[in-house]
Protein backbone atom coordinates (compact mmCIF):
# COMPACT_ATOMS: atom_id res chain seq x y z
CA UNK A 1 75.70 83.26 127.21
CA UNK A 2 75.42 82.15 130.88
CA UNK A 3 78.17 83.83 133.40
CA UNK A 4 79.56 85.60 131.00
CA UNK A 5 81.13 87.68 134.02
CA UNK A 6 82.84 84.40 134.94
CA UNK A 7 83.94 83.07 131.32
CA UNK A 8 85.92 86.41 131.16
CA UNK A 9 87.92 86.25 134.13
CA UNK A 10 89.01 83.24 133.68
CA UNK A 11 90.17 84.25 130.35
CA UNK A 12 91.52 87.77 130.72
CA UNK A 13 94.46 88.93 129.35
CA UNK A 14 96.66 87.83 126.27
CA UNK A 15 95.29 84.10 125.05
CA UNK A 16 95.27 82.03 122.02
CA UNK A 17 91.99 79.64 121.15
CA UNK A 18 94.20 76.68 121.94
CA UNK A 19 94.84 78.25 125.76
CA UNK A 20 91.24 79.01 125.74
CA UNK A 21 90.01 75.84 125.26
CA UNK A 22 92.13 74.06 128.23
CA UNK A 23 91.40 77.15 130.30
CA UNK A 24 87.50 76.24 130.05
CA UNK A 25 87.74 72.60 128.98
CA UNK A 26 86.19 72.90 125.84
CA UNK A 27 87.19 71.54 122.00
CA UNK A 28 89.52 74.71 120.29
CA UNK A 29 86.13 74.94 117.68
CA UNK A 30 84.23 76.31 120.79
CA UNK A 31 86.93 78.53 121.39
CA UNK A 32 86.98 80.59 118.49
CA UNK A 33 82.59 80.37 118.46
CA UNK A 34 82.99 81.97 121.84
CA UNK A 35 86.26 84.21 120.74
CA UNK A 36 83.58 85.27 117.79
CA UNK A 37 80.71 85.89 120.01
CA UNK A 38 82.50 88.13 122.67
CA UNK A 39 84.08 90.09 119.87
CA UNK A 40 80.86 91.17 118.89
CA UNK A 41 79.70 92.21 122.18
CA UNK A 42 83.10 94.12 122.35
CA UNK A 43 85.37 92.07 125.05
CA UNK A 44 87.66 91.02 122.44
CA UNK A 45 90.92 92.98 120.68
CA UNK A 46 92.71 90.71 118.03
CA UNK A 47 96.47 91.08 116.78
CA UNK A 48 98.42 88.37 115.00
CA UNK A 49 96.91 86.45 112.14
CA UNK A 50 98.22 84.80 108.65
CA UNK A 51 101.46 83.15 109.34
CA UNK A 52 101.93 84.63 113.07
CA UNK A 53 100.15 83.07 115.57
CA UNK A 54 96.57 85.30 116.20
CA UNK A 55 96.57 86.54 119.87
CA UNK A 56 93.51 87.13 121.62
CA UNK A 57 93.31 90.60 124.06
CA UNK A 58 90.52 89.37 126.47
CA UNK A 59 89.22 92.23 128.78
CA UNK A 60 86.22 91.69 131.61
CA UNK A 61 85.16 95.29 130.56
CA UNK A 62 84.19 96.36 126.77
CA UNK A 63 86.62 97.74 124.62
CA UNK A 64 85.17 101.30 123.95
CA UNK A 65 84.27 101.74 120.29
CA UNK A 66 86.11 104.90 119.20
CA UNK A 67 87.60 106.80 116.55
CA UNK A 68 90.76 108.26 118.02
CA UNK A 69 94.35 107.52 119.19
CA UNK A 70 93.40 103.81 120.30
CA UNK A 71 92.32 102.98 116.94
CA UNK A 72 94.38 105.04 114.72
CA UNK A 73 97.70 102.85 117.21
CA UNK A 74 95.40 99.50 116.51
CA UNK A 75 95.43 100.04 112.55
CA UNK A 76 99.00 99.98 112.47
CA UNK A 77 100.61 98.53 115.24
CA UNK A 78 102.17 95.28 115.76
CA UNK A 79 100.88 94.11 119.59
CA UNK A 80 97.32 96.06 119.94
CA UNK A 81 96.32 97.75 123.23
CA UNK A 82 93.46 97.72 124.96
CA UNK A 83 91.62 101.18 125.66
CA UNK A 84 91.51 102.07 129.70
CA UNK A 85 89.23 104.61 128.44
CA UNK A 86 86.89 106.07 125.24
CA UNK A 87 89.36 107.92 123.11
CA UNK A 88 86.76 110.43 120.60
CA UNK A 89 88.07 112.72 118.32
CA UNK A 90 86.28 114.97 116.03
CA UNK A 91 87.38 116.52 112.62
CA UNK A 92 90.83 115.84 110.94
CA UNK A 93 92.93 113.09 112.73
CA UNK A 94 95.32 110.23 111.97
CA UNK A 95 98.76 109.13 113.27
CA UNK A 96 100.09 112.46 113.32
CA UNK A 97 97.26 113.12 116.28
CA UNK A 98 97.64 109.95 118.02
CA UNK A 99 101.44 109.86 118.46
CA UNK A 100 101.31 112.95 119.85
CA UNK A 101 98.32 111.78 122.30
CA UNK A 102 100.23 108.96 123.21
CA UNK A 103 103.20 111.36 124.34
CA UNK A 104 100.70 113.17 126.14
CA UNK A 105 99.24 109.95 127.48
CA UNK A 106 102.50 108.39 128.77
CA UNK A 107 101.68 104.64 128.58
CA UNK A 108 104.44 102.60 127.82
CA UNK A 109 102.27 99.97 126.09
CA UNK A 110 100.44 103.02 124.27
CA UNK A 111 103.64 104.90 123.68
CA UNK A 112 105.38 101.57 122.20
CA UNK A 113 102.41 100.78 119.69
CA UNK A 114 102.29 104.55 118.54
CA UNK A 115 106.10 104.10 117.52
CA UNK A 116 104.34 101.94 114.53
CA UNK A 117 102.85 104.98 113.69
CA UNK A 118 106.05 106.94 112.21
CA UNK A 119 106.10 104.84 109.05
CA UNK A 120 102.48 106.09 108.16
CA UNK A 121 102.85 110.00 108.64
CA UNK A 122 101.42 112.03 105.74
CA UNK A 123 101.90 115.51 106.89
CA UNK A 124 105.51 115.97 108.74
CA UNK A 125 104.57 119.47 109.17
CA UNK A 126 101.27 118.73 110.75
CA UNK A 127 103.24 116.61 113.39
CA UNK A 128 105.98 119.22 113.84
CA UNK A 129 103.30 121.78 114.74
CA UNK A 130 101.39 119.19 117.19
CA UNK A 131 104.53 118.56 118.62
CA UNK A 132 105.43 122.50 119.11
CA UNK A 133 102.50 123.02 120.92
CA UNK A 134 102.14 120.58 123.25
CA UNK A 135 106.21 121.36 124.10
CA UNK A 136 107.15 117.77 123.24
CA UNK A 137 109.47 118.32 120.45
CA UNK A 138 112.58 116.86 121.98
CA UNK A 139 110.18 114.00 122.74
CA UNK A 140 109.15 112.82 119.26
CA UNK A 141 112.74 113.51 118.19
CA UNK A 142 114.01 110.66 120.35
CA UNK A 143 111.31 108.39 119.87
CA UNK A 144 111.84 108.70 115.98
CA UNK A 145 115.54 107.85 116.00
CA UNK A 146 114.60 104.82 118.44
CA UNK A 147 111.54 103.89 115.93
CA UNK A 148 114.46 104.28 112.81
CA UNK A 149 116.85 101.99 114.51
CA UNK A 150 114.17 98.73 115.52
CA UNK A 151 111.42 99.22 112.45
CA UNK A 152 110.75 100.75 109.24
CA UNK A 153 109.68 104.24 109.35
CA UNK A 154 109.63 107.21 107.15
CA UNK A 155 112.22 109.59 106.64
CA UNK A 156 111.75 112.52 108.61
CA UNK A 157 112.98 116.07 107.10
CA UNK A 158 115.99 116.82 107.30
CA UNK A 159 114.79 120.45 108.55
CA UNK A 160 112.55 119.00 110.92
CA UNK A 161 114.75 116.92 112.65
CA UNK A 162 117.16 120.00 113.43
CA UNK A 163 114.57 122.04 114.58
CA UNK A 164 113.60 119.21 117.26
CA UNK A 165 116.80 118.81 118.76
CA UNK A 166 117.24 122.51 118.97
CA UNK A 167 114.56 121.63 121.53
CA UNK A 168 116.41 119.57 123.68
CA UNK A 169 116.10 120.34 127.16
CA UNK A 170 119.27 121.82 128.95
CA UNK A 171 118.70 118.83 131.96
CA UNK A 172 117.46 115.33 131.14
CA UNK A 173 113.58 114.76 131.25
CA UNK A 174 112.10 111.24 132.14
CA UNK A 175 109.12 110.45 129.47
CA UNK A 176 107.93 107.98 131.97
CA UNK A 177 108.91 108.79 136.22
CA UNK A 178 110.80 105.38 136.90
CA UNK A 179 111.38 104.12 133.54
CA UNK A 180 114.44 104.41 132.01
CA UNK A 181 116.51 102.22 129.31
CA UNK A 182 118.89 99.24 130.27
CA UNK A 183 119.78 99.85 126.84
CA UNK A 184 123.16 100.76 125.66
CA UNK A 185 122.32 102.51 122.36
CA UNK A 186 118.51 103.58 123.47
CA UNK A 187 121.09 105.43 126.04
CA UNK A 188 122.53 107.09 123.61
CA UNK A 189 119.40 108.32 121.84
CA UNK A 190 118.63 109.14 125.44
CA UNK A 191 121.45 111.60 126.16
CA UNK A 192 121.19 112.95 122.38
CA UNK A 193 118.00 114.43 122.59
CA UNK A 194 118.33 115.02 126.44
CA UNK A 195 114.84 112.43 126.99
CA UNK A 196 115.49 109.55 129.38
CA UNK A 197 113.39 106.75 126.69
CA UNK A 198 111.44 103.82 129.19
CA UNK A 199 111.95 101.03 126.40
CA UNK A 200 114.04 98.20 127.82
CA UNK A 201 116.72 96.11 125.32
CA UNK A 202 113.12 93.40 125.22
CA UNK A 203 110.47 96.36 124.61
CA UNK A 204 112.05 96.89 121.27
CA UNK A 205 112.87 93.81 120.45
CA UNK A 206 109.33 92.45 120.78
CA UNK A 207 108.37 95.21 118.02
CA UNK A 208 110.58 93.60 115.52
């Protein structure tokens, strides 16, 4: 592929094959031969498909192959993100791990896709203990009740979910320094759990 360098940026970012195709002039079957052939070489993240429309994540650098938060947040999630770096985990790992990470993280696209992740947990207690000792439990209290309110997820123990907001810090926190909600009822879930939440009134509405 000639200029391949050049074919990306002019592509980068969120595209679909018919914005391809006008970007580089070309007929839309082109598009998705081209779309095919920088998948394989790793420059391409897909979301969408069947009756949504499929959206094409278009990066100059390669997405990192990797087994960890990244693709655990990719299975599931709605709008895909694209690694800013190799995510490797070794040993026992799944959405538990990653939401978690993506706490730890604190990427607001990462952190939105991981909220996905709440309707796929296997071991609560696993995730309670993550959560304990990485001091976030307040955290993934409020993020849970904001995940319940927008998308499915499953139900949380009832044990659990006191022994989070036992947690909750005696002064407000911000999960993400100048982010906060223009939310009226992510407010609320805000001042509950004592976590300022970043998602705006559109974040959550786009995960619907």
């Amino acid at each position: 592929m000639k200029d391949i360098g050049g074919i990306l940026k002019r592509i980068e970012g969120k595209q679909t094959a018919d914005t391809i195709a006008k970007s580089l002039g070309i007929k839309q079957e082109s598009a998705l031969n081209l779309i095919a052939r920088l998948k394989k070489q790793g420059f391409v993240a897909t979301e969408g498909g069947g009756r949504q429309k499929r959206i094409y994540s278009i990066s100059t650098r390669r997405i990192p192959a990797e087994n960890g938060m990244f693709a655990v947040i990719n299975r599931h999630a709605k709008a895909k993100v694209v690694p800013e770096f190799i995510h490797t985990v070794h040993g026992r790992y799944g959405p538990e791990g990653a939401i978690i990470d993506a706490i730890k993280l604190g990427d607001i696209r990462v952190l939105q896709g991981s909220l996905y992740l709440f309707n796929h947990i296997k071991d609560w207690t696993r995730l309670h203990a993550l959560a304990r000792k990485h001091n976030v439990e307040a955290i993934l209290g409020a993020l849970y009740d904001l995940t319940r309110k927008v998308i499915k997820a499953r139900k949380m123990p009832i044990k659990m979910r006191k022994a989070l907001l036992v947690k909750r810090p005696k002064k407000l926190i911000e999960l993400i320094r100048g982010l906060r909600t223009d939310s009226k009822w992510i407010g609320e879930i805000s001042a509950e759990w004592g976590v300022k939440l970043p998602f705006s009134a559109r974040d959550v509405e786009e995960m619907k």
